[in-house]
PDB file of N, CA and C in Angstrom:
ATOM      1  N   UNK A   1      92.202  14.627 -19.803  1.00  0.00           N
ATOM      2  CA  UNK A   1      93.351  15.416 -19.436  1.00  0.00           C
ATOM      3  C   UNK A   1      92.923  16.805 -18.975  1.00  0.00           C
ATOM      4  N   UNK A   2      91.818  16.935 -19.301  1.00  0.00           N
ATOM      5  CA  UNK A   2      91.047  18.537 -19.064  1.00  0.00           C
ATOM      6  C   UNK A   2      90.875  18.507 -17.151  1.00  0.00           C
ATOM      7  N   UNK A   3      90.421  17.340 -17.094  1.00  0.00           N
ATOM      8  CA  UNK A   3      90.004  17.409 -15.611  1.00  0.00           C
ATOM      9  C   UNK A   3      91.084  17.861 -14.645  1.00  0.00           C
ATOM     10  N   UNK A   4      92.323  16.920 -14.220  1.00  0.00           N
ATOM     11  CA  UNK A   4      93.391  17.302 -13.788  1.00  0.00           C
ATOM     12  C   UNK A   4      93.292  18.769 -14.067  1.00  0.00           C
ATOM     13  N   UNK A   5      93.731  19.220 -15.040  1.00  0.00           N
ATOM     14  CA  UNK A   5      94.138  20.810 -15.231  1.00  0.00           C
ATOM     15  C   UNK A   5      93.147  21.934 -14.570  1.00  0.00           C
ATOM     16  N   UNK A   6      91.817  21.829 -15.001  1.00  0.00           N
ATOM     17  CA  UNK A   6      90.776  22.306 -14.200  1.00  0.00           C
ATOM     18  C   UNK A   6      90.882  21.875 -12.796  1.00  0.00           C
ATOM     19  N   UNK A   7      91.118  20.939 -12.376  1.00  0.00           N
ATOM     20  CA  UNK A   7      90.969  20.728 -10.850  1.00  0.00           C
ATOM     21  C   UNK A   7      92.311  21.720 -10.021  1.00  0.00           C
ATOM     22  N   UNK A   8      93.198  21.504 -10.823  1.00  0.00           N
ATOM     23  CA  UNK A   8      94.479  22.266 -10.349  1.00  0.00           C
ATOM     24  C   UNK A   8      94.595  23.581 -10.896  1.00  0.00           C
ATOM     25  N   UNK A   9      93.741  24.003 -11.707  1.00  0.00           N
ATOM     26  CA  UNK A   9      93.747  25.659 -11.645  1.00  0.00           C
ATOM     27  C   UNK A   9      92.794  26.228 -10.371  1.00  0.00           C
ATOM     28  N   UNK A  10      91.262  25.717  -9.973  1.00  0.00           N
ATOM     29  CA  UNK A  10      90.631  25.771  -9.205  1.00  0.00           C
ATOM     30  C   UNK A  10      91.212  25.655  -7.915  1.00  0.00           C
ATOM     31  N   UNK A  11      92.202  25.245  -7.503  1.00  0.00           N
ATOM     32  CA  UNK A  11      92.685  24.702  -6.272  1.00  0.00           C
ATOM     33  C   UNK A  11      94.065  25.941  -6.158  1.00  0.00           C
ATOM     34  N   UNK A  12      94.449  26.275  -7.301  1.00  0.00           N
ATOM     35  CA  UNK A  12      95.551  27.905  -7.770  1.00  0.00           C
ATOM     36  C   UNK A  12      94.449  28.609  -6.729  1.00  0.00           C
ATOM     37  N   UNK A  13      93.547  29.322  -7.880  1.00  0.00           N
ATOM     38  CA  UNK A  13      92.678  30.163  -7.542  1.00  0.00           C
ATOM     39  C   UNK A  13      92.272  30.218  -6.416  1.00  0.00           C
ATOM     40  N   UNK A  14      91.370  29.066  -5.525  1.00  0.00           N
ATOM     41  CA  UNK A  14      91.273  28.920  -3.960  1.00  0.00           C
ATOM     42  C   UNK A  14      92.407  29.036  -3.199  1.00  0.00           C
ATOM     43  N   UNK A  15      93.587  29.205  -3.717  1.00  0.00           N
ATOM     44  CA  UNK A  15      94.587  29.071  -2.636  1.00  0.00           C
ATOM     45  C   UNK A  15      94.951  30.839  -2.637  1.00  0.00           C
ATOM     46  N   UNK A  16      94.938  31.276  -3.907  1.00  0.00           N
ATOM     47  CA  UNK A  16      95.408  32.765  -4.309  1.00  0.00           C
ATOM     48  C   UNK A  16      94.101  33.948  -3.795  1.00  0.00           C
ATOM     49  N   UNK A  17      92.961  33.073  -3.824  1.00  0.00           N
ATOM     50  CA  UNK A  17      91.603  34.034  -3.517  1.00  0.00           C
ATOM     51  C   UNK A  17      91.242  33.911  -1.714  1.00  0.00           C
ATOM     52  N   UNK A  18      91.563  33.193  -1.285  1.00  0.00           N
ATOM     53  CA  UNK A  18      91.628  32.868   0.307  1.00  0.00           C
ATOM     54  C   UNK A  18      91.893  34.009   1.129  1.00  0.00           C
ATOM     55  N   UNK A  19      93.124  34.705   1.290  1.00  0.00           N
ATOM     56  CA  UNK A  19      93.527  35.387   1.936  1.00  0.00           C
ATOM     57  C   UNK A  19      92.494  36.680   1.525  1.00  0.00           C
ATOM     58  N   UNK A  20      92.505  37.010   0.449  1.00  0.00           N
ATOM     59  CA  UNK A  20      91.756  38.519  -0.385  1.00  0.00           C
ATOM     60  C   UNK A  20      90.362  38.646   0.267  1.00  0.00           C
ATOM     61  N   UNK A  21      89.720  37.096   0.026  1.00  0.00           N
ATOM     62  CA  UNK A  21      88.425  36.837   0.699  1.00  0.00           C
ATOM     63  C   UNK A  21      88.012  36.770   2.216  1.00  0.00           C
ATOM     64  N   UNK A  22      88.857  36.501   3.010  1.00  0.00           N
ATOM     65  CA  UNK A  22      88.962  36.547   4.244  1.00  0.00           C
ATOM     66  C   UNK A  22      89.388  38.172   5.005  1.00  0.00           C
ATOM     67  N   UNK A  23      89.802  39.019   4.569  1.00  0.00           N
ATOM     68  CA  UNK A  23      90.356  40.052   5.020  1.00  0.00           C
ATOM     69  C   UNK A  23      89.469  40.046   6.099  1.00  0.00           C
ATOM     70  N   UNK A  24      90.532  41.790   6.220  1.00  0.00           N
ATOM     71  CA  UNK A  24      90.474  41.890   8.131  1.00  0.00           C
ATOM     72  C   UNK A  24      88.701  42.224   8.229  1.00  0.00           C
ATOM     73  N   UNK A  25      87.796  41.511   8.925  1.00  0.00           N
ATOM     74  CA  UNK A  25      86.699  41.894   8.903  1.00  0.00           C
ATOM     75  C   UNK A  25      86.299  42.723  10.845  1.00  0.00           C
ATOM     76  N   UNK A  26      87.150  42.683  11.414  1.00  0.00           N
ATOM     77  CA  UNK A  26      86.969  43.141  12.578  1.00  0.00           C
ATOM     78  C   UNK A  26      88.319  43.865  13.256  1.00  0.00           C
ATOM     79  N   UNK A  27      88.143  44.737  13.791  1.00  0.00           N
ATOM     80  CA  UNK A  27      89.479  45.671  14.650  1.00  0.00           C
ATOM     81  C   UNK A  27      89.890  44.901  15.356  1.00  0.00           C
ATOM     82  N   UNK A  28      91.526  44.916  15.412  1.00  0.00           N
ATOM     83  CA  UNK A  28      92.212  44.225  16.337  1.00  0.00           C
ATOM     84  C   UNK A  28      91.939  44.695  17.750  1.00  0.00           C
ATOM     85  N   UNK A  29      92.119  44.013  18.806  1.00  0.00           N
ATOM     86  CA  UNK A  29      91.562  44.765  19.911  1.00  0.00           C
ATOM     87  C   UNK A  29      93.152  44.532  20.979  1.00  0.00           C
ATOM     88  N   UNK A  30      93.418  45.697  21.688  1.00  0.00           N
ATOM     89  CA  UNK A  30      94.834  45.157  22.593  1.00  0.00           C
ATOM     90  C   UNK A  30      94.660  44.670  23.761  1.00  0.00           C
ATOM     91  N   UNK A  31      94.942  43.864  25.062  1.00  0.00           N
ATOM     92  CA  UNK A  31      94.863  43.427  25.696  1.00  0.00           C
ATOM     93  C   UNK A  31      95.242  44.391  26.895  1.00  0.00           C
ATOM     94  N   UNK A  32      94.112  45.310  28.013  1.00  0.00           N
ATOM     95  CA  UNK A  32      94.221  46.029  28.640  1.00  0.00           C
ATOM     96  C   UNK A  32      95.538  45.427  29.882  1.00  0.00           C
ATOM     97  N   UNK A  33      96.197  46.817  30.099  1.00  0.00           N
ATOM     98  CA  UNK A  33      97.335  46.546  30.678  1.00  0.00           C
ATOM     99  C   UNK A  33      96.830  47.785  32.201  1.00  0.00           C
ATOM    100  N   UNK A  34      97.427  47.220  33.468  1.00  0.00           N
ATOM    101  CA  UNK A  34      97.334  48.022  34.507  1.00  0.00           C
ATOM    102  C   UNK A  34      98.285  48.766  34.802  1.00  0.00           C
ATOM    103  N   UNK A  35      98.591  50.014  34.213  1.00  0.00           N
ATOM    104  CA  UNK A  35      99.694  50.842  34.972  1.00  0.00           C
ATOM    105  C   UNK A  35     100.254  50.661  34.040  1.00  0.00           C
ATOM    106  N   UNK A  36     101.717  50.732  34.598  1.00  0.00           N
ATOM    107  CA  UNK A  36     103.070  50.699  33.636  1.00  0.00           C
ATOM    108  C   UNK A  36     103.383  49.360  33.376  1.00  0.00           C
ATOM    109  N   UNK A  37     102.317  47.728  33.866  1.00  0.00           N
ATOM    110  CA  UNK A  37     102.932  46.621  33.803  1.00  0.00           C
ATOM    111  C   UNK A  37     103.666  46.379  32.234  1.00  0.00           C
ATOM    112  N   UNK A  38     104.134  45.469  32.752  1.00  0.00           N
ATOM    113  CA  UNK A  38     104.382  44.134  31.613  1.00  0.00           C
ATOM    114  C   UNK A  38     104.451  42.876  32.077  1.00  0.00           C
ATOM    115  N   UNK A  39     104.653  42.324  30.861  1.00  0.00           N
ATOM    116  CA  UNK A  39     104.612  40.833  31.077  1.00  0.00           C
ATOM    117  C   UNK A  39     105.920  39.913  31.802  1.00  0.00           C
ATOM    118  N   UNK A  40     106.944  40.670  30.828  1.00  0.00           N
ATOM    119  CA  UNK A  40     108.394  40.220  31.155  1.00  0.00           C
ATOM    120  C   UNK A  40     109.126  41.063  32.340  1.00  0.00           C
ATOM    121  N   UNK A  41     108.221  42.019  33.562  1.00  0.00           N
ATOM    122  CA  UNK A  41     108.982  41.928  34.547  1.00  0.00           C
ATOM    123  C   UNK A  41     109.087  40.708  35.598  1.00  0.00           C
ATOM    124  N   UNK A  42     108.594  40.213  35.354  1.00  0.00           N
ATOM    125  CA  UNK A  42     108.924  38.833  35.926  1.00  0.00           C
ATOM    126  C   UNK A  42     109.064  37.592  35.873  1.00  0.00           C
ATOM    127  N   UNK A  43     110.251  37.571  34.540  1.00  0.00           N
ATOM    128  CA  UNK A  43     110.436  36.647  34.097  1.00  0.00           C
ATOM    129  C   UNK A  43     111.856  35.879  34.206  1.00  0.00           C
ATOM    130  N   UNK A  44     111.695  35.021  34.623  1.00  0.00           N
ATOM    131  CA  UNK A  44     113.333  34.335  35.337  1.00  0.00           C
ATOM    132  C   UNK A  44     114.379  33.875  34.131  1.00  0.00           C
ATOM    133  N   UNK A  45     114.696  35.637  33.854  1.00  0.00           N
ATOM    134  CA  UNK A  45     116.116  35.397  33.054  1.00  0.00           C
ATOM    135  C   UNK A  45     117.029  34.115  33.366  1.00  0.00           C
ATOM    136  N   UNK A  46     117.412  34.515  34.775  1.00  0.00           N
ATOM    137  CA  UNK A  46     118.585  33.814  35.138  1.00  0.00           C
ATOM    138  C   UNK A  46     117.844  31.860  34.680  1.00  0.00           C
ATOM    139  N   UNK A  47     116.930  31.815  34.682  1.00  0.00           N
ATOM    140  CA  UNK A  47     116.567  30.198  34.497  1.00  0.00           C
ATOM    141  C   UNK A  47     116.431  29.876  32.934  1.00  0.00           C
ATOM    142  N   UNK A  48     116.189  31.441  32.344  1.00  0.00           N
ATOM    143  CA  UNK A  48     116.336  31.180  30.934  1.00  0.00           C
ATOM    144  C   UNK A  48     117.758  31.263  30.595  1.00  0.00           C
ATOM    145  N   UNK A  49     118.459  31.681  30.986  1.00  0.00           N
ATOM    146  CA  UNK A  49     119.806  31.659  30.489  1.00  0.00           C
ATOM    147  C   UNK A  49     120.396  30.257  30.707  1.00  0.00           C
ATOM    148  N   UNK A  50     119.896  29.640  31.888  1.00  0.00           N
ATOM    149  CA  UNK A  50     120.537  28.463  32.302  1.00  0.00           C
ATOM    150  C   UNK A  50     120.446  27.464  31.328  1.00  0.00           C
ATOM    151  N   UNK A  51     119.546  27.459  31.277  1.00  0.00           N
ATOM    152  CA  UNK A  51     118.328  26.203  29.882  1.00  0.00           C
ATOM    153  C   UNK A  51     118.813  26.675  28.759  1.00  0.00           C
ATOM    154  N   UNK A  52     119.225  27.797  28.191  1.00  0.00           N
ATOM    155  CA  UNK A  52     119.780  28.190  27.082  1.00  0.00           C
ATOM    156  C   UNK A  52     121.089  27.645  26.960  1.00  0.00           C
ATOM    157  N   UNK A  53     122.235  27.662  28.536  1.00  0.00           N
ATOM    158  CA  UNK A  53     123.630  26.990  27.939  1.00  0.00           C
ATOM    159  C   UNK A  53     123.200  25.625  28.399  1.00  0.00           C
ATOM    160  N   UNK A  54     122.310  25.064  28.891  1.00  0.00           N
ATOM    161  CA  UNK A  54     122.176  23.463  29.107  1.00  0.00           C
ATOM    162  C   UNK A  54     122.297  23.087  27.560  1.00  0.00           C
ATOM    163  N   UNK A  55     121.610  23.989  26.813  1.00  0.00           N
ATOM    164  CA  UNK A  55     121.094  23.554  24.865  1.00  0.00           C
ATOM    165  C   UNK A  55     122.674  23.553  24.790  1.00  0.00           C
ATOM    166  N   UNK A  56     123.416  24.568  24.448  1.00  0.00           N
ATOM    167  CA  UNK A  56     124.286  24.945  23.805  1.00  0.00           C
ATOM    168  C   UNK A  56     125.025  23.636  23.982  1.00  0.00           C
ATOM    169  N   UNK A  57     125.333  23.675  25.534  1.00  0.00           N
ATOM    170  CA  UNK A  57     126.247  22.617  25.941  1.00  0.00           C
ATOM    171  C   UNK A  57     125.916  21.014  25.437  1.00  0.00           C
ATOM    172  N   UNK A  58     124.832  20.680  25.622  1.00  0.00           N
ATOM    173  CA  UNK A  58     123.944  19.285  24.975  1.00  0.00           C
ATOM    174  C   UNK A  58     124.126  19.264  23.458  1.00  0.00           C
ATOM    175  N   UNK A  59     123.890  20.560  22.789  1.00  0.00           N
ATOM    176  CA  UNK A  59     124.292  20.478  21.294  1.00  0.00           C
ATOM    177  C   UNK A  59     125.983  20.269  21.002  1.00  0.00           C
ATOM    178  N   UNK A  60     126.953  20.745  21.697  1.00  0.00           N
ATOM    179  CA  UNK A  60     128.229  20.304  21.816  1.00  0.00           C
ATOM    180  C   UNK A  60     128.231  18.997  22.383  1.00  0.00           C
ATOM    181  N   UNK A  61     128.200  18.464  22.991  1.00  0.00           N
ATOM    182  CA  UNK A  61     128.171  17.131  23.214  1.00  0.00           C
ATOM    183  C   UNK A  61     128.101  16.245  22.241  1.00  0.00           C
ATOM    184  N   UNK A  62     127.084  16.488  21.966  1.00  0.00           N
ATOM    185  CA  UNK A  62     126.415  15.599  20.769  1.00  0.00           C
ATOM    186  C   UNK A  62     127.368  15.640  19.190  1.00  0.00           C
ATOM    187  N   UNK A  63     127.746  16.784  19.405  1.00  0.00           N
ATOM    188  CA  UNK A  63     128.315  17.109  17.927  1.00  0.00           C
ATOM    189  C   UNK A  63     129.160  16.795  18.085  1.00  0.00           C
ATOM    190  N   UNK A  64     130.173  17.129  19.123  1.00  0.00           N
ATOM    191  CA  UNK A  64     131.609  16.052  19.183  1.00  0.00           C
ATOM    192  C   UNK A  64     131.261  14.889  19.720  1.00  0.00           C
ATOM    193  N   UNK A  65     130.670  14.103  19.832  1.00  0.00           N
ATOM    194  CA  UNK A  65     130.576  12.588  19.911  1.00  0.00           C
ATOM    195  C   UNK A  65     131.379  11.577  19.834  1.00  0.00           C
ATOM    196  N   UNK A  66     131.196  10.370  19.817  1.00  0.00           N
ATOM    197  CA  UNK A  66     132.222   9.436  19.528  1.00  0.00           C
ATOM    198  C   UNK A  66     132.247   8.817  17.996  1.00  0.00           C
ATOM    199  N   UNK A  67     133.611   9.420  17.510  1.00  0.00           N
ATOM    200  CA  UNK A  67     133.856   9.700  16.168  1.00  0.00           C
ATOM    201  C   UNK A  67     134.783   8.454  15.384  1.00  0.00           C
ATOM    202  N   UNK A  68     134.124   7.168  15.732  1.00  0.00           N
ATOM    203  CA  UNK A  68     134.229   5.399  15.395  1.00  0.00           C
ATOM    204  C   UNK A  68     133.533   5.485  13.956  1.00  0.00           C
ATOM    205  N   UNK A  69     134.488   5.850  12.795  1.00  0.00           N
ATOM    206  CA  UNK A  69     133.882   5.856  11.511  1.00  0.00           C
ATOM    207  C   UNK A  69     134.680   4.523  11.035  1.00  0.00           C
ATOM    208  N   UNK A  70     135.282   3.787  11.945  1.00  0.00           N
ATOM    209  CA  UNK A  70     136.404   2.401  10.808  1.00  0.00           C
ATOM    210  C   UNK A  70     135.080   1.382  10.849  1.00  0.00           C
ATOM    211  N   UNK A  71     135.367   0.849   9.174  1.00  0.00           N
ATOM    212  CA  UNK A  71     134.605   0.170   9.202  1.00  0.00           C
ATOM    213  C   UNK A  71     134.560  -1.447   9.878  1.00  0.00           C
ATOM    214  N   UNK A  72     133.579  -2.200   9.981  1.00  0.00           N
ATOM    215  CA  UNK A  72     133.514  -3.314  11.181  1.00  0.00           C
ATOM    216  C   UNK A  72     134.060  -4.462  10.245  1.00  0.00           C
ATOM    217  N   UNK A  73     133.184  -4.673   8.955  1.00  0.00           N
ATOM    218  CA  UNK A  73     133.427  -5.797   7.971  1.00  0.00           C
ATOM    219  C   UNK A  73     134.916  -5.742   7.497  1.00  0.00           C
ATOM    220  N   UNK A  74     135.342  -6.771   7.209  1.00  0.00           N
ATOM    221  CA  UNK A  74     136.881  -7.102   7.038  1.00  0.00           C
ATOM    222  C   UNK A  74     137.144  -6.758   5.429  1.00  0.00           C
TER     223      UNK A  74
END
Protein backbone atom coordinates (compact mmCIF):
# COMPACT_ATOMS: atom_id res chain seq x y z
CA UNK A 1 0.00 0.00 0.00
CA UNK A 2 3.19 2.17 0.53
CA UNK A 3 3.96 2.01 -3.17
CA UNK A 4 0.80 3.60 -4.68
CA UNK A 5 1.15 6.46 -2.10
CA UNK A 6 4.85 7.08 -2.81
CA UNK A 7 4.31 6.87 -6.47
CA UNK A 8 1.50 9.51 -6.18
CA UNK A 9 3.22 11.85 -3.88
CA UNK A 10 6.31 11.79 -6.36
CA UNK A 11 4.14 12.48 -9.32
CA UNK A 12 2.39 15.72 -6.64
CA UNK A 13 5.84 16.90 -6.31
CA UNK A 14 6.92 16.56 -10.19
CA UNK A 15 3.89 18.19 -11.15
CA UNK A 16 4.22 21.16 -8.29
CA UNK A 17 8.26 21.35 -8.88
CA UNK A 18 8.02 21.62 -12.86
CA UNK A 19 7.10 25.01 -13.42
CA UNK A 20 9.68 26.44 -10.31
CA UNK A 21 12.34 24.27 -12.13
CA UNK A 22 11.89 25.38 -15.52
CA UNK A 23 11.72 29.19 -14.98
CA UNK A 24 12.32 31.91 -17.29
CA UNK A 25 15.93 30.99 -18.28
CA UNK A 26 16.23 33.43 -21.30
CA UNK A 27 14.74 37.16 -22.22
CA UNK A 28 11.76 37.31 -24.10
CA UNK A 29 12.70 38.79 -27.32
CA UNK A 30 9.84 41.08 -29.48
CA UNK A 31 9.39 40.60 -32.97
CA UNK A 32 10.95 43.70 -34.92
CA UNK A 33 8.25 45.83 -36.44
CA UNK A 34 8.88 48.44 -39.55
CA UNK A 35 7.57 51.84 -38.87
CA UNK A 36 4.27 52.32 -37.42
CA UNK A 37 3.11 48.71 -38.95
CA UNK A 38 0.85 46.22 -37.62
CA UNK A 39 -0.45 43.18 -38.20
CA UNK A 40 -4.22 43.85 -38.21
CA UNK A 41 -4.09 46.70 -40.79
CA UNK A 42 -4.97 44.41 -43.12
CA UNK A 43 -7.17 42.32 -42.02
CA UNK A 44 -10.60 41.60 -43.75
CA UNK A 45 -12.99 42.65 -41.05
CA UNK A 46 -15.75 42.72 -43.36
CA UNK A 47 -15.02 38.66 -44.11
CA UNK A 48 -14.64 38.26 -40.45
CA UNK A 49 -17.79 39.62 -39.62
CA UNK A 50 -19.42 37.63 -42.34
CA UNK A 51 -18.16 34.11 -40.98
CA UNK A 52 -19.01 35.38 -37.58
CA UNK A 53 -23.00 35.82 -38.51
CA UNK A 54 -22.70 32.63 -40.89
CA UNK A 55 -21.83 30.93 -36.95
CA UNK A 56 -24.45 32.81 -35.26
CA UNK A 57 -26.96 32.08 -37.91
CA UNK A 58 -25.89 28.08 -38.27
CA UNK A 59 -25.99 28.00 -34.39
CA UNK A 60 -29.75 29.26 -34.66
CA UNK A 61 -30.65 26.90 -37.04
CA UNK A 62 -29.58 24.16 -35.37
CA UNK A 63 -31.01 25.13 -32.06
CA UNK A 64 -34.41 25.66 -33.36
CA UNK A 65 -34.51 22.51 -35.27
CA UNK A 66 -37.09 20.10 -35.85
CA UNK A 67 -38.70 19.71 -32.48
CA UNK A 68 -40.45 15.75 -33.17
CA UNK A 69 -40.14 14.73 -29.39
CA UNK A 70 -43.66 12.22 -29.70
CA UNK A 71 -42.74 9.13 -29.06
CA UNK A 72 -42.74 6.37 -32.16
CA UNK A 73 -43.58 3.05 -29.98
CA UNK A 74 -47.30 2.66 -29.29
Amino acid sequence: MKLPSLALASAALALAASPVLAGPTFERATAPLMGDESEAVGAPILLLAALGAAVVAGAVVVASGDDDDNPVSP
